[in-house]
N, C-alpha and C. Protein backbone atom coordinates (compact mmCIF):
# COMPACT_ATOMS: atom_id res chain seq x y z
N UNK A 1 26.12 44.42 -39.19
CA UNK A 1 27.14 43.98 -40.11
C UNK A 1 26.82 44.47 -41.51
N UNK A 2 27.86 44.76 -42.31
CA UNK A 2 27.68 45.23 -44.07
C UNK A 2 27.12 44.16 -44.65
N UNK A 3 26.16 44.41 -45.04
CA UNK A 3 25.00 43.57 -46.05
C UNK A 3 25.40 43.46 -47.97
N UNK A 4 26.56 44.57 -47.96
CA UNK A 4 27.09 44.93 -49.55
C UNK A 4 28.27 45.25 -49.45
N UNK A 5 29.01 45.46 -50.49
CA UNK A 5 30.27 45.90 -50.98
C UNK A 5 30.07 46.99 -50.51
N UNK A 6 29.21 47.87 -51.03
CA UNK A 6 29.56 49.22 -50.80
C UNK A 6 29.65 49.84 -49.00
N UNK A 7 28.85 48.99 -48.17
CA UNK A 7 28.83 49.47 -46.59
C UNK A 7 30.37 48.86 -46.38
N UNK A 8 30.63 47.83 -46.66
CA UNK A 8 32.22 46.74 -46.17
C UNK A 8 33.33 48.30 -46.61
N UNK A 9 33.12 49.22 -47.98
CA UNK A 9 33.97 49.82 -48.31
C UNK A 9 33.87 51.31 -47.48
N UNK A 10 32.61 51.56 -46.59
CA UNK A 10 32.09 52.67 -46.31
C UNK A 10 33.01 52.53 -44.84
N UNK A 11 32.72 51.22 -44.54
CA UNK A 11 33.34 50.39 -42.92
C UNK A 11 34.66 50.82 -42.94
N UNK A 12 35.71 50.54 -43.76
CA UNK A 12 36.92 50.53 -44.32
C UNK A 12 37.82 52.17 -44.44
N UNK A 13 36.74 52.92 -45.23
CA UNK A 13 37.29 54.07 -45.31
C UNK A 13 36.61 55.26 -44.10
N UNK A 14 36.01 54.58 -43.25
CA UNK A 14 35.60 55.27 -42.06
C UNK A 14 36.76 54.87 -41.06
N UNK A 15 37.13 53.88 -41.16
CA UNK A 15 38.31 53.32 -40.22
C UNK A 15 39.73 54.41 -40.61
N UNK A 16 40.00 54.75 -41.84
CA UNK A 16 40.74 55.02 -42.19
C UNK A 16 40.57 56.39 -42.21
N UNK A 17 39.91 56.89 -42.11
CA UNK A 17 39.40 58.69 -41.89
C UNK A 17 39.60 59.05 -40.51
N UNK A 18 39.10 57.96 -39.50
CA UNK A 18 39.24 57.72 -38.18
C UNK A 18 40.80 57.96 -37.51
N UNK A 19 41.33 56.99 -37.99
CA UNK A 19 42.83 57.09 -37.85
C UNK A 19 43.39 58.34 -38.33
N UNK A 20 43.30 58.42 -39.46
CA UNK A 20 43.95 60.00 -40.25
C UNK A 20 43.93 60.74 -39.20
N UNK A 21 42.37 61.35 -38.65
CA UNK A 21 42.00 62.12 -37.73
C UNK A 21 42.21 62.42 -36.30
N UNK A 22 42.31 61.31 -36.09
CA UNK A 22 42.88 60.99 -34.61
C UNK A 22 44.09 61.35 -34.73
N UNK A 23 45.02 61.21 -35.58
CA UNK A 23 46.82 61.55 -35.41
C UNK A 23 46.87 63.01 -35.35
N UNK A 24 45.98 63.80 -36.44
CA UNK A 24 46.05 65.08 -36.30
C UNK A 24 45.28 65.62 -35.22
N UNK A 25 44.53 64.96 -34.67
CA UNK A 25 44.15 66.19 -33.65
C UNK A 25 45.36 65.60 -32.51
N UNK A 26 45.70 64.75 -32.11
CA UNK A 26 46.73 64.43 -31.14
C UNK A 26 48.17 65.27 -31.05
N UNK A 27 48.49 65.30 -32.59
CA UNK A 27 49.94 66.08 -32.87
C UNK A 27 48.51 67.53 -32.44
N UNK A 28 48.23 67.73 -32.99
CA UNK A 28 47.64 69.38 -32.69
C UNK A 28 47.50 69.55 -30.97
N UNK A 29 46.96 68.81 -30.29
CA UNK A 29 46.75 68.78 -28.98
C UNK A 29 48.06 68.72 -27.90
N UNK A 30 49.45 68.08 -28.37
CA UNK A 30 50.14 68.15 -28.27
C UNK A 30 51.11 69.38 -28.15
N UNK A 31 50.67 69.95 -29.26
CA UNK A 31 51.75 71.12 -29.60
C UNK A 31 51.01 72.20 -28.93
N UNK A 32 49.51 72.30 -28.45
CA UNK A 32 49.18 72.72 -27.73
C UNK A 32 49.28 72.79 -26.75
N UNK A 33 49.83 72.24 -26.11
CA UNK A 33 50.52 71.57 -24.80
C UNK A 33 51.61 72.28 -24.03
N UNK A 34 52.30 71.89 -25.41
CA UNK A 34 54.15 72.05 -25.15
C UNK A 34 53.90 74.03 -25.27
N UNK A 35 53.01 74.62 -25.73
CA UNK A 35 53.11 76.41 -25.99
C UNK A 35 52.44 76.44 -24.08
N UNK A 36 51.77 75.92 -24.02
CA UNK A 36 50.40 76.32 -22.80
C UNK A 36 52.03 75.67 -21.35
N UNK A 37 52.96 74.48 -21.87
CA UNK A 37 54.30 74.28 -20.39
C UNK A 37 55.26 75.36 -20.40
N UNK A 38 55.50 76.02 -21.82
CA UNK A 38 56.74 76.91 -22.05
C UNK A 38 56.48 78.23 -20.81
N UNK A 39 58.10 78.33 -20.51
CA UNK A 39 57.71 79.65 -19.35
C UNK A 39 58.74 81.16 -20.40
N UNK A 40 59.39 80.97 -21.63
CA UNK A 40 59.83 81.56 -22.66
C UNK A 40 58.89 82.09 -23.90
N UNK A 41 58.48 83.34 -23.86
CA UNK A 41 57.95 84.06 -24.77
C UNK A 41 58.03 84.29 -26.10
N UNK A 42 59.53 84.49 -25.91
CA UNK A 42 60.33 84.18 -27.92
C UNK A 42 59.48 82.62 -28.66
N UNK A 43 59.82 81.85 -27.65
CA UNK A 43 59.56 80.71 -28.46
C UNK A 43 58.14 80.25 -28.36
N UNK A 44 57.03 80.58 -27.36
CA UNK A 44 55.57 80.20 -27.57
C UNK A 44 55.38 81.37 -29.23
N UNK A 45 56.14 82.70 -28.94
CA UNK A 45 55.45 83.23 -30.01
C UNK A 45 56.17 82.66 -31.39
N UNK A 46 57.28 82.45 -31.40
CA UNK A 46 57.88 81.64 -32.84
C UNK A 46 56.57 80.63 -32.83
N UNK A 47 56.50 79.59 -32.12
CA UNK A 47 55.78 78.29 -32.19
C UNK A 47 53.83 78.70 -32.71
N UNK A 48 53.68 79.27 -31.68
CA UNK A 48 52.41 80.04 -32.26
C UNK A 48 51.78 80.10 -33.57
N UNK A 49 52.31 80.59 -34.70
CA UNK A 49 51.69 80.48 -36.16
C UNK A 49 51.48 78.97 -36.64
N UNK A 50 52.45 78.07 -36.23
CA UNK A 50 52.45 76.81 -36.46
C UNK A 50 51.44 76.06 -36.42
N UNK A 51 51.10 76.21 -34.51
CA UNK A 51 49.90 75.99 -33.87
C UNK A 51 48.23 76.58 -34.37
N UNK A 52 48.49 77.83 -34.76
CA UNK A 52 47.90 78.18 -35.12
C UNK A 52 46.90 77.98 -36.55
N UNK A 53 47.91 77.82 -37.11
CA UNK A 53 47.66 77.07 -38.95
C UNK A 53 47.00 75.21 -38.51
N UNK A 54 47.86 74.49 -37.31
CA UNK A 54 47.48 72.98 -37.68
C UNK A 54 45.90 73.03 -36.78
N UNK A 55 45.34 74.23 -36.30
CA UNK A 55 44.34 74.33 -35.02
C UNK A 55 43.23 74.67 -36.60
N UNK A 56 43.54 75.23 -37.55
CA UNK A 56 42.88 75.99 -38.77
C UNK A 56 42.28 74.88 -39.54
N UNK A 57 43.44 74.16 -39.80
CA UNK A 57 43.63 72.78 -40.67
C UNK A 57 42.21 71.99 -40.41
N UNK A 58 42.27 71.65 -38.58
CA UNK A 58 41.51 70.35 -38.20
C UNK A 58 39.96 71.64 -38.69
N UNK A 59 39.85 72.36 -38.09
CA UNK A 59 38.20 72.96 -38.26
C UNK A 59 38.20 72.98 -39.83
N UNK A 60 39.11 73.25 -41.20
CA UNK A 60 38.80 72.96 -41.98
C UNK A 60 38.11 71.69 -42.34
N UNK A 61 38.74 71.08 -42.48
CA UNK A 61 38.52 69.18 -42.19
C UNK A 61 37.77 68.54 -41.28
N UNK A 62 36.75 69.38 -40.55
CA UNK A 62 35.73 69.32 -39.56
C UNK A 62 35.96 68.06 -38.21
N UNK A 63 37.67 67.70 -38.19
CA UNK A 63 37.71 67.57 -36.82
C UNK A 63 37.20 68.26 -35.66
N UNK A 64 37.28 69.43 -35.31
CA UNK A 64 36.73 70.00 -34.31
C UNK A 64 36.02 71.31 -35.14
N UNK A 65 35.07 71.46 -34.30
CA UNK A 65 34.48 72.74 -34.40
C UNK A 65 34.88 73.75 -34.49
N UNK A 66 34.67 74.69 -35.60
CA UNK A 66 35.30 76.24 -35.83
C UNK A 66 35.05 76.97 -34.60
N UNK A 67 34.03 76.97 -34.29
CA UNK A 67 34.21 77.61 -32.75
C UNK A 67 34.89 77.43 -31.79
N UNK A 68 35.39 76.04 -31.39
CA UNK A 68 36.58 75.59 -30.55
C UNK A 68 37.75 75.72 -30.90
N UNK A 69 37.80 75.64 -32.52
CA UNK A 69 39.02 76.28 -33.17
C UNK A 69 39.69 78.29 -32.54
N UNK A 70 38.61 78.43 -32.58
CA UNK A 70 38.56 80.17 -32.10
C UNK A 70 39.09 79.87 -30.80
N UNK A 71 38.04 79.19 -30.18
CA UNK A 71 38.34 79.58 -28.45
C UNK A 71 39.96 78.94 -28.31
N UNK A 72 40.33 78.26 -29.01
CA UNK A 72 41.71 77.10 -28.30
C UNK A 72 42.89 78.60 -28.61
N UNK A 73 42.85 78.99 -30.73
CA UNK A 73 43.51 80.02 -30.48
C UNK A 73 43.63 81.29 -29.31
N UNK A 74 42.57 81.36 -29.11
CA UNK A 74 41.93 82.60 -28.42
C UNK A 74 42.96 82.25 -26.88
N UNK A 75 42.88 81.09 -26.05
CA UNK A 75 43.39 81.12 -25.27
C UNK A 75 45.02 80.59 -25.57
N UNK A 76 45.33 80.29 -26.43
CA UNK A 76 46.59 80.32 -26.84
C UNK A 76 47.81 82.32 -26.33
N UNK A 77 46.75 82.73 -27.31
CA UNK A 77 47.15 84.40 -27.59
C UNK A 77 47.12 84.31 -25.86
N UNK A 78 46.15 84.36 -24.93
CA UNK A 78 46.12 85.30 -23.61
C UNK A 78 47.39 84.51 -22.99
N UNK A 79 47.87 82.94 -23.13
CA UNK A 79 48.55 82.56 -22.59
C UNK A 79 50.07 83.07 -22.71
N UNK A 80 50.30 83.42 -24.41
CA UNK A 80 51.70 84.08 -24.74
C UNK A 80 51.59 85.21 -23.89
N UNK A 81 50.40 86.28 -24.47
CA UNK A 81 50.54 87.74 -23.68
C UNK A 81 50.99 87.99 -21.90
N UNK A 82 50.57 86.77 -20.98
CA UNK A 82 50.52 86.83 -19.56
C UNK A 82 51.99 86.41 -19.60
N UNK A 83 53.00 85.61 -20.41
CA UNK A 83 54.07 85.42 -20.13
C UNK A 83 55.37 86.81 -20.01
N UNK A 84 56.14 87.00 -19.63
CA UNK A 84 56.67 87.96 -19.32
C UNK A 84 58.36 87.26 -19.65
């Protein structure tokens, strides 16, 4: 348990970083989703930069790892290219 003000406020804005974080990687995981069900090429590649920028965002903001950031784009791209 917080022994001070300052851990009660550390408790508080960890909760709240928590949440922030969790919404964005969910909408990101999501939209990852909906490119990886599409069987239409026009629109994974319209959708793509989108995905691409909110996949950028979280490894900025050290939700996920820049390296998983790479690999998720990475298999994003082979998934548009195999569509026909």
């Amino acid at each position: 348990m917080a022994n001070n003000a300052s851990a009660e406020k550390c408790i508080r804005q960890n909760e709240r970083h928590r949440l922030h974080n969790r919404y964005y990687a969910r909408t990101t995981r999501n939209a990852i989703r909906a490119i990886r069900n599409t069987a239409d090429k026009n629109e994974a590649e319209q959708n793509a930069p989108k995905v691409y920028k909110m996949i950028d965002k979280l490894a900025k903001i050290g939700v996920i790892h820049k390296n998983k950031a790479s690999n998720l784009k990475s298999s994003i791209a082979l998934h548009i290219n195999k569509l026909s």
